[in-house]
C-alpha atoms as a PDB file:
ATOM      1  CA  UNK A   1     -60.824 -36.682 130.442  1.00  0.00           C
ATOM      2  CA  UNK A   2     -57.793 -33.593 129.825  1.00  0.00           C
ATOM      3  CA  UNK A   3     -54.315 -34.384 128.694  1.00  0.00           C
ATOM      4  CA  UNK A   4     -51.728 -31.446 128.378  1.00  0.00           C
ATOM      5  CA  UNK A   5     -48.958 -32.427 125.768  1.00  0.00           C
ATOM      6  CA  UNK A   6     -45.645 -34.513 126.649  1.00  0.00           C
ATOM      7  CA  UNK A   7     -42.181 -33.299 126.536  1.00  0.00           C
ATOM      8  CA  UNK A   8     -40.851 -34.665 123.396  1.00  0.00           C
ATOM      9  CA  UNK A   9     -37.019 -33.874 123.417  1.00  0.00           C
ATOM     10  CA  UNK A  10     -36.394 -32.152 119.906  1.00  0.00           C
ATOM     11  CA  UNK A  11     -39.962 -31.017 119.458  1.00  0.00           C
ATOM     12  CA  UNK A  12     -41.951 -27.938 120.845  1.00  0.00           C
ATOM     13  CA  UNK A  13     -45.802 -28.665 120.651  1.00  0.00           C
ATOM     14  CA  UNK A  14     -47.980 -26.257 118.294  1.00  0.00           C
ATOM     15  CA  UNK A  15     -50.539 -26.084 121.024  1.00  0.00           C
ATOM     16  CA  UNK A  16     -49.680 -26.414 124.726  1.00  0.00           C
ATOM     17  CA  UNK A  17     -53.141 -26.129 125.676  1.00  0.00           C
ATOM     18  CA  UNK A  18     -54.755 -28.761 127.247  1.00  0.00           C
ATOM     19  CA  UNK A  19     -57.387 -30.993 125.756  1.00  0.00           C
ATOM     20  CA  UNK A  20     -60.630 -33.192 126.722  1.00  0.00           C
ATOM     21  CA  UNK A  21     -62.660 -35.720 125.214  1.00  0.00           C
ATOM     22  CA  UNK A  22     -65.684 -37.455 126.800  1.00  0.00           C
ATOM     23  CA  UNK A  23     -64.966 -40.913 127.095  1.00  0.00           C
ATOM     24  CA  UNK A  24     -67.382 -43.477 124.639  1.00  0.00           C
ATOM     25  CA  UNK A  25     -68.187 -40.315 121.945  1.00  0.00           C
ATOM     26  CA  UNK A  26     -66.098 -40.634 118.877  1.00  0.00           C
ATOM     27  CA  UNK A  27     -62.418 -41.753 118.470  1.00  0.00           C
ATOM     28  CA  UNK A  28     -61.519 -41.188 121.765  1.00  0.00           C
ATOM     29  CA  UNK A  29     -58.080 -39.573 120.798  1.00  0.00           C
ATOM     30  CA  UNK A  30     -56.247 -36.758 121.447  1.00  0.00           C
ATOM     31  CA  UNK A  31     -53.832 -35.399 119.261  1.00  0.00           C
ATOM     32  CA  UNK A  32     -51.091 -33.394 119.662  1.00  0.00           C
ATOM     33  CA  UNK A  33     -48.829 -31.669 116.861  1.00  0.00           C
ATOM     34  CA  UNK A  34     -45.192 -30.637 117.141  1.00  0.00           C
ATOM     35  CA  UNK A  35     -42.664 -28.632 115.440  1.00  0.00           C
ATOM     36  CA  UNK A  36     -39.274 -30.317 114.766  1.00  0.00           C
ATOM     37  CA  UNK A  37     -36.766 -27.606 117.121  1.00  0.00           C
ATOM     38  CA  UNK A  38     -34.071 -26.141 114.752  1.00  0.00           C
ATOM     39  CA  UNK A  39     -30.968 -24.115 114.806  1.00  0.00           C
ATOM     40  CA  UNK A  40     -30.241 -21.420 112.638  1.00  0.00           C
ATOM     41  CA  UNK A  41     -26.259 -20.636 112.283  1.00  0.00           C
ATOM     42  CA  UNK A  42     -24.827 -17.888 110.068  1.00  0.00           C
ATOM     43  CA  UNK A  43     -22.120 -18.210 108.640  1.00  0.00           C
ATOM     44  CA  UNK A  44     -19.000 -17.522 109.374  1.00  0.00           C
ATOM     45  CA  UNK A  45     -15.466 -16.792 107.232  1.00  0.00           C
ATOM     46  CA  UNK A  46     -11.694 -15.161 107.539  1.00  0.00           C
ATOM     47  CA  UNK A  47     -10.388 -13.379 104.991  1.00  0.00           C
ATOM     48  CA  UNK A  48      -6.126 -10.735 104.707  1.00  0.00           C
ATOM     49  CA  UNK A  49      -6.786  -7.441 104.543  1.00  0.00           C
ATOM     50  CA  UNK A  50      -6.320  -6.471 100.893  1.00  0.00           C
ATOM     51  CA  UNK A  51      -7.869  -2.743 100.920  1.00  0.00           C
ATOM     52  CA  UNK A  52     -11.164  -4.504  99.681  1.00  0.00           C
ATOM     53  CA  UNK A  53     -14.498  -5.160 101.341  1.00  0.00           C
ATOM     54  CA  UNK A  54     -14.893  -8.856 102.434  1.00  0.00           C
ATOM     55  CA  UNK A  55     -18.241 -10.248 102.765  1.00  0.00           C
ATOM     56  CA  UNK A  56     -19.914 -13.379 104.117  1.00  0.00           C
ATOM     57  CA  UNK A  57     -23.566 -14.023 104.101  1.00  0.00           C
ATOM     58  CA  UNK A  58     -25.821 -16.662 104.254  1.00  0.00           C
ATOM     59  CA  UNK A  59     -26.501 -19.337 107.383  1.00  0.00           C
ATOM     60  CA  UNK A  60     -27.300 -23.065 107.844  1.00  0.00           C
ATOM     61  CA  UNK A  61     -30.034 -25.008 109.549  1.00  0.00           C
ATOM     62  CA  UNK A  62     -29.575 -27.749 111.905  1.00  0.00           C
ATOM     63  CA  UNK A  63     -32.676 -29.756 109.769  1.00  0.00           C
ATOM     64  CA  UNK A  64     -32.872 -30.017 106.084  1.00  0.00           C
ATOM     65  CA  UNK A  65     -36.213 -28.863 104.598  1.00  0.00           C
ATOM     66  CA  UNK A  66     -36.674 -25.786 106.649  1.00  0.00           C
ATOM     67  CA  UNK A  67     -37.945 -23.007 104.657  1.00  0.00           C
ATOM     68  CA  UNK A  68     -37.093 -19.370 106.202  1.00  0.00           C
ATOM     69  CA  UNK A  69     -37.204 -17.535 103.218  1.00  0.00           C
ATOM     70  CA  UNK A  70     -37.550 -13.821 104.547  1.00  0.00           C
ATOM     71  CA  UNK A  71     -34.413 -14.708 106.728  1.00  0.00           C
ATOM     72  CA  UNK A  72     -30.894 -13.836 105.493  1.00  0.00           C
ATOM     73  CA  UNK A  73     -27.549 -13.286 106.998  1.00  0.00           C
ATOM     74  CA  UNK A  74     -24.693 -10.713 106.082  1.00  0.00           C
ATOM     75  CA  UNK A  75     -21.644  -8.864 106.778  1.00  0.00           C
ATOM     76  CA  UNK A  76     -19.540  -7.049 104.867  1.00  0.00           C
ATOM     77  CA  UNK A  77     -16.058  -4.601 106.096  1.00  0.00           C
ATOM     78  CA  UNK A  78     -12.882  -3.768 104.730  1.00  0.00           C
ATOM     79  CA  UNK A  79     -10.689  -3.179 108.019  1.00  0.00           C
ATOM     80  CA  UNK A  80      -8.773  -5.809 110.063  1.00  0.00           C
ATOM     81  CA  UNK A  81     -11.206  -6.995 112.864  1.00  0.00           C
ATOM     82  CA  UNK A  82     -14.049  -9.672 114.221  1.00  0.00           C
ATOM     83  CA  UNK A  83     -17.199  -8.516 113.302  1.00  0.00           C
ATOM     84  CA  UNK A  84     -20.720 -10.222 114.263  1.00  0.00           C
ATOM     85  CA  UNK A  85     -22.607 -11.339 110.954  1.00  0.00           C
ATOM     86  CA  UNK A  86     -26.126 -10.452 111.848  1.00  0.00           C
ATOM     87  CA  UNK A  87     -29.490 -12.150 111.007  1.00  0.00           C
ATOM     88  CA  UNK A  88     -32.007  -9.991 108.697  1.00  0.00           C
ATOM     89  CA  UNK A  89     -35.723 -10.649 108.470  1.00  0.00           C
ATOM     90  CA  UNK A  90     -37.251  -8.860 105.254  1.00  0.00           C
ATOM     91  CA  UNK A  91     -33.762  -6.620 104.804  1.00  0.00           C
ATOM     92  CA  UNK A  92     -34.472  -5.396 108.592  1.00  0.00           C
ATOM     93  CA  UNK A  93     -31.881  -6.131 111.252  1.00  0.00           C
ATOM     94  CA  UNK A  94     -32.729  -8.971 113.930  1.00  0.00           C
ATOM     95  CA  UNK A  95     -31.490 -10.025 116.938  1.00  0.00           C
ATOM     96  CA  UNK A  96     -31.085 -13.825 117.666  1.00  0.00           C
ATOM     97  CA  UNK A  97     -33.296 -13.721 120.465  1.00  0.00           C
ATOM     98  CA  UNK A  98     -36.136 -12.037 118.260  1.00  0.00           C
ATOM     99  CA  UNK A  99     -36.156 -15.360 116.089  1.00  0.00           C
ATOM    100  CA  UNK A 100     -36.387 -17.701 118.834  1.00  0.00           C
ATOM    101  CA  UNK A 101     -39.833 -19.797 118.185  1.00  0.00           C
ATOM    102  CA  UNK A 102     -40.304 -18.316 114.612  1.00  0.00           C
ATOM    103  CA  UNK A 103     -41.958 -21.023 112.327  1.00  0.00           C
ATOM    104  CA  UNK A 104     -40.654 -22.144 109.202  1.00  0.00           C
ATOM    105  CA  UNK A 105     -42.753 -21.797 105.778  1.00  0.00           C
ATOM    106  CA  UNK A 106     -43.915 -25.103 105.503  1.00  0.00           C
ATOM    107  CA  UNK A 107     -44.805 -25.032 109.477  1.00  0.00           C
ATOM    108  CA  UNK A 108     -43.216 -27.995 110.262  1.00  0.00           C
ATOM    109  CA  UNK A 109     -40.139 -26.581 112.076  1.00  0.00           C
ATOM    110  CA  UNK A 110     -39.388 -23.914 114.780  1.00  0.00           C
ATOM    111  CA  UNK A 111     -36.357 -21.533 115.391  1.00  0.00           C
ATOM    112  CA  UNK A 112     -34.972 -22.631 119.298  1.00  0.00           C
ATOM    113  CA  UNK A 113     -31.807 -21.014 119.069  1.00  0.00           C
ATOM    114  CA  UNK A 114     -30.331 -18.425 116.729  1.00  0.00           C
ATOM    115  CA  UNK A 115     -26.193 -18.425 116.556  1.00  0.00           C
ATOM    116  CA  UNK A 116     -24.612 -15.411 114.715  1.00  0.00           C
ATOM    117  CA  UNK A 117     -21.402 -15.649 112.984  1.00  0.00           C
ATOM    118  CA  UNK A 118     -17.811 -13.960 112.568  1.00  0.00           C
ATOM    119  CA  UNK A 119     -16.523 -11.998 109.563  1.00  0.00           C
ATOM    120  CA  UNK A 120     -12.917 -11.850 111.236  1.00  0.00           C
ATOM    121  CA  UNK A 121     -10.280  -9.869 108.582  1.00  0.00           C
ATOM    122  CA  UNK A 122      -6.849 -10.756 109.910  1.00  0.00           C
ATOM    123  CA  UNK A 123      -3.551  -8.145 109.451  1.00  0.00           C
ATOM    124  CA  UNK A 124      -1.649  -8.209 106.305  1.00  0.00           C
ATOM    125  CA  UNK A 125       1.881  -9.292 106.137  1.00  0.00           C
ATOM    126  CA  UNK A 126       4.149  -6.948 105.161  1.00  0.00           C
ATOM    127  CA  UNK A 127       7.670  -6.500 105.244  1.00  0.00           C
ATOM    128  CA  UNK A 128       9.570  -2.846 104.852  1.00  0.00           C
ATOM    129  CA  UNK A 129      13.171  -2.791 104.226  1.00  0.00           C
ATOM    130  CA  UNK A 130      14.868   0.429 105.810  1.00  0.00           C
ATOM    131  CA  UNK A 131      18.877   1.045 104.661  1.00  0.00           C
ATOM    132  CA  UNK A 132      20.487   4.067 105.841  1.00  0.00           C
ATOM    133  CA  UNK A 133      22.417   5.862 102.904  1.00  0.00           C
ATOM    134  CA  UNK A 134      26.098   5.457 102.604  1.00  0.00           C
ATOM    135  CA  UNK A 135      28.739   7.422 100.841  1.00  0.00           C
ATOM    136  CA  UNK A 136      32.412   7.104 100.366  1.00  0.00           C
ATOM    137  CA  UNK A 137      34.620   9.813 100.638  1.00  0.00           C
ATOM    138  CA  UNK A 138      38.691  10.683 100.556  1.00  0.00           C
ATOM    139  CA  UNK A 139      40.104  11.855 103.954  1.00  0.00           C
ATOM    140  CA  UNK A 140      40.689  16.120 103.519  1.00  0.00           C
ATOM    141  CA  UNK A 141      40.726  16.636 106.841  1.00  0.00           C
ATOM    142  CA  UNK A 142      37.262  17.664 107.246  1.00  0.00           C
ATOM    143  CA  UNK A 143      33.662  16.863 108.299  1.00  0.00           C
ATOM    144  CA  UNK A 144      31.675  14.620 105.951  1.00  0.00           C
ATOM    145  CA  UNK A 145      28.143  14.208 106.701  1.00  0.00           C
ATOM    146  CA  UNK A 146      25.425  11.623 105.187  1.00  0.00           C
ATOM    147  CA  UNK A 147      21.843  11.175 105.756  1.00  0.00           C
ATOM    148  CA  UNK A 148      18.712  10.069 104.688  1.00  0.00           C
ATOM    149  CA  UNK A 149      17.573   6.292 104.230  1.00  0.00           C
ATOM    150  CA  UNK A 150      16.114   4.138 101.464  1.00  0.00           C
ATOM    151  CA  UNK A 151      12.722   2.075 101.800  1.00  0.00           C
ATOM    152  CA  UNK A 152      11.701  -0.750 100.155  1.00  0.00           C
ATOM    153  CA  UNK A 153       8.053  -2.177 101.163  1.00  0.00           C
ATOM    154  CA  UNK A 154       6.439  -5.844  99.987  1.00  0.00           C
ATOM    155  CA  UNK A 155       2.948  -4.522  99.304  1.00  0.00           C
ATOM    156  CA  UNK A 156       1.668  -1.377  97.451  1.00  0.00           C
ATOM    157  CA  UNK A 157      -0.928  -1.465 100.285  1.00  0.00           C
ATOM    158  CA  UNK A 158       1.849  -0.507 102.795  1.00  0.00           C
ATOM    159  CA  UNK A 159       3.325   2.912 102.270  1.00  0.00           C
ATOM    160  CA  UNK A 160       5.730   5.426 103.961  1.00  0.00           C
ATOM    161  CA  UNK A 161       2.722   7.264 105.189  1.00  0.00           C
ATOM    162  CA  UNK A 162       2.144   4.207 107.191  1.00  0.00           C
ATOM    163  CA  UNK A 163       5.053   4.818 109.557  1.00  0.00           C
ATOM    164  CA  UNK A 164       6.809   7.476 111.570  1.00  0.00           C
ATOM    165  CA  UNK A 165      10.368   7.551 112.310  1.00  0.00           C
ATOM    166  CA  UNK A 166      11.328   9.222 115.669  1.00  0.00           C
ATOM    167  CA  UNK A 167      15.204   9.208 114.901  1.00  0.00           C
ATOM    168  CA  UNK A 168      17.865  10.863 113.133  1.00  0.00           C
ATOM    169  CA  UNK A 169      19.112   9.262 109.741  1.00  0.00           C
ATOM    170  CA  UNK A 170      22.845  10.610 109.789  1.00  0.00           C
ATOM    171  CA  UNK A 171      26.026   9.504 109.691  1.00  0.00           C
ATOM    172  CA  UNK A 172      28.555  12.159 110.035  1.00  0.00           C
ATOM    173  CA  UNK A 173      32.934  11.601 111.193  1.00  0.00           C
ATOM    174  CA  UNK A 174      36.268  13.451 110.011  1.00  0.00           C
ATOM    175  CA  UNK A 175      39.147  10.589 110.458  1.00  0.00           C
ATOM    176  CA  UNK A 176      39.468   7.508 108.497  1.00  0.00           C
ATOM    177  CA  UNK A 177      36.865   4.962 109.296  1.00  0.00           C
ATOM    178  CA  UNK A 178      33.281   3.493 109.230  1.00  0.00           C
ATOM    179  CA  UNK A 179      30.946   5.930 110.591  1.00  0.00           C
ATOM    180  CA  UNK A 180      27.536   3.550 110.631  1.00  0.00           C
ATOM    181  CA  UNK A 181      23.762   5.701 110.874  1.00  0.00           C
ATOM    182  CA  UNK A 182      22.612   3.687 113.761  1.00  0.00           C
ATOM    183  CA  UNK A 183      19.325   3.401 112.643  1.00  0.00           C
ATOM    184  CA  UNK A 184      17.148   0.637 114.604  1.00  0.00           C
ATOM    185  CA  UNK A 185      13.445  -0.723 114.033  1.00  0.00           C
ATOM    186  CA  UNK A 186      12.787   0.659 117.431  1.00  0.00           C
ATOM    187  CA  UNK A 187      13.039   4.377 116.149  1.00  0.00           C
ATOM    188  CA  UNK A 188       9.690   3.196 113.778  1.00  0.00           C
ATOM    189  CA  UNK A 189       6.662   3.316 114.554  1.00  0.00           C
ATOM    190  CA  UNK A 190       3.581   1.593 112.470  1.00  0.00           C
ATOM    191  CA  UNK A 191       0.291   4.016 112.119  1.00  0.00           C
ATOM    192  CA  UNK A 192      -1.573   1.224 109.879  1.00  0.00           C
ATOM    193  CA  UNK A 193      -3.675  -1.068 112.073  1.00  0.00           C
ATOM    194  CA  UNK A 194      -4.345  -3.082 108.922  1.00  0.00           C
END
């Protein structure tokens, strides 16, 4: 008599072989062993960009009491982004579907699907302050001219470098008034994609 192995939902059989006995010599069984099916997940975290490397490593299993011990996960970057966190096997670089029906140290479970995670590093708030100079003057019957504008920026990580300004900081007018610099956030442009 031959029996192949039965589905069992959760479980992948060691041996998918089939197997006989002759009926009347011995037990008369057949047994069949199965690995417990497990997911592997790494982890996953969300850090502000802060000019430092972020890093997030390790993963979790879907069972307790697997034992992958040659298996890690990592990911470490310092710019703003959504980065995969990769699976390693022996500090070598795997891909999920290379760990699909890989068996666990003590043998009792099996890898059916491999998930990797997300370093994401989101932007940095920051706030810059731009005010156009002023000066005060006496009318004298001619031109008075000022330019130039202050900065003032919420972060040290932020800096004037960071920007471009694509206008003209000057305020110039002869007669008595308020001559105002006209300066707008439109004429500034951010260069920092952190």
């Amino acid at each position: 008599v031959s029996e192949d192995p039965i589905t069992v939902e959760g479980y992948t059989v060691v041996d998918g072989d089939s197997e006989s006995i002759t009926i009347g010599v011995e037990d008369n069984v057949i047994i069949f062993y199965y690995y417990k099916n497990v997911t592997v997940t790494a982890n996953s975290g969300t850090y502000e960009y802060n000019g430092q490397p972020h890093t997030v490593s390790g993963y979790t299993v879907s069972a307790e009491g697997a034992v992958f011990g040659d298996l890690t996960a990592t990911r470490t970057e310092t710019n703003v982004g959504e980065y995969d966190v990769h699976f390693f096997e022996n500090n070598e670089k795997v891909t999920t579907d290379s760990l699909k029906d890989k068996v666990d140290e003590t043998e009792k479970y099996i890898i059916t699907e491999a998930r990797e995670g997300q370093l994401t590093i989101t932007k940095l708030a920051v706030t810059v302050t731009i005010a156009g100079k002023n000066a005060t003057v006496p009318y004298d019957g001619n031109e008075h001219t000022v330019t130039g504008y202050d900065v003032d920026i919420s972060t040290t990580l932020y800096t004037e470098k960071d920007f471009t300004f694509s206008g003209e900081a000057e305020a110039k007018g002869t007669e008595v008034g308020t001559y105002p610099m006209g300066l707008n956030e439109k004429q500034f442009t951010n260069n920092n994609g952190n």
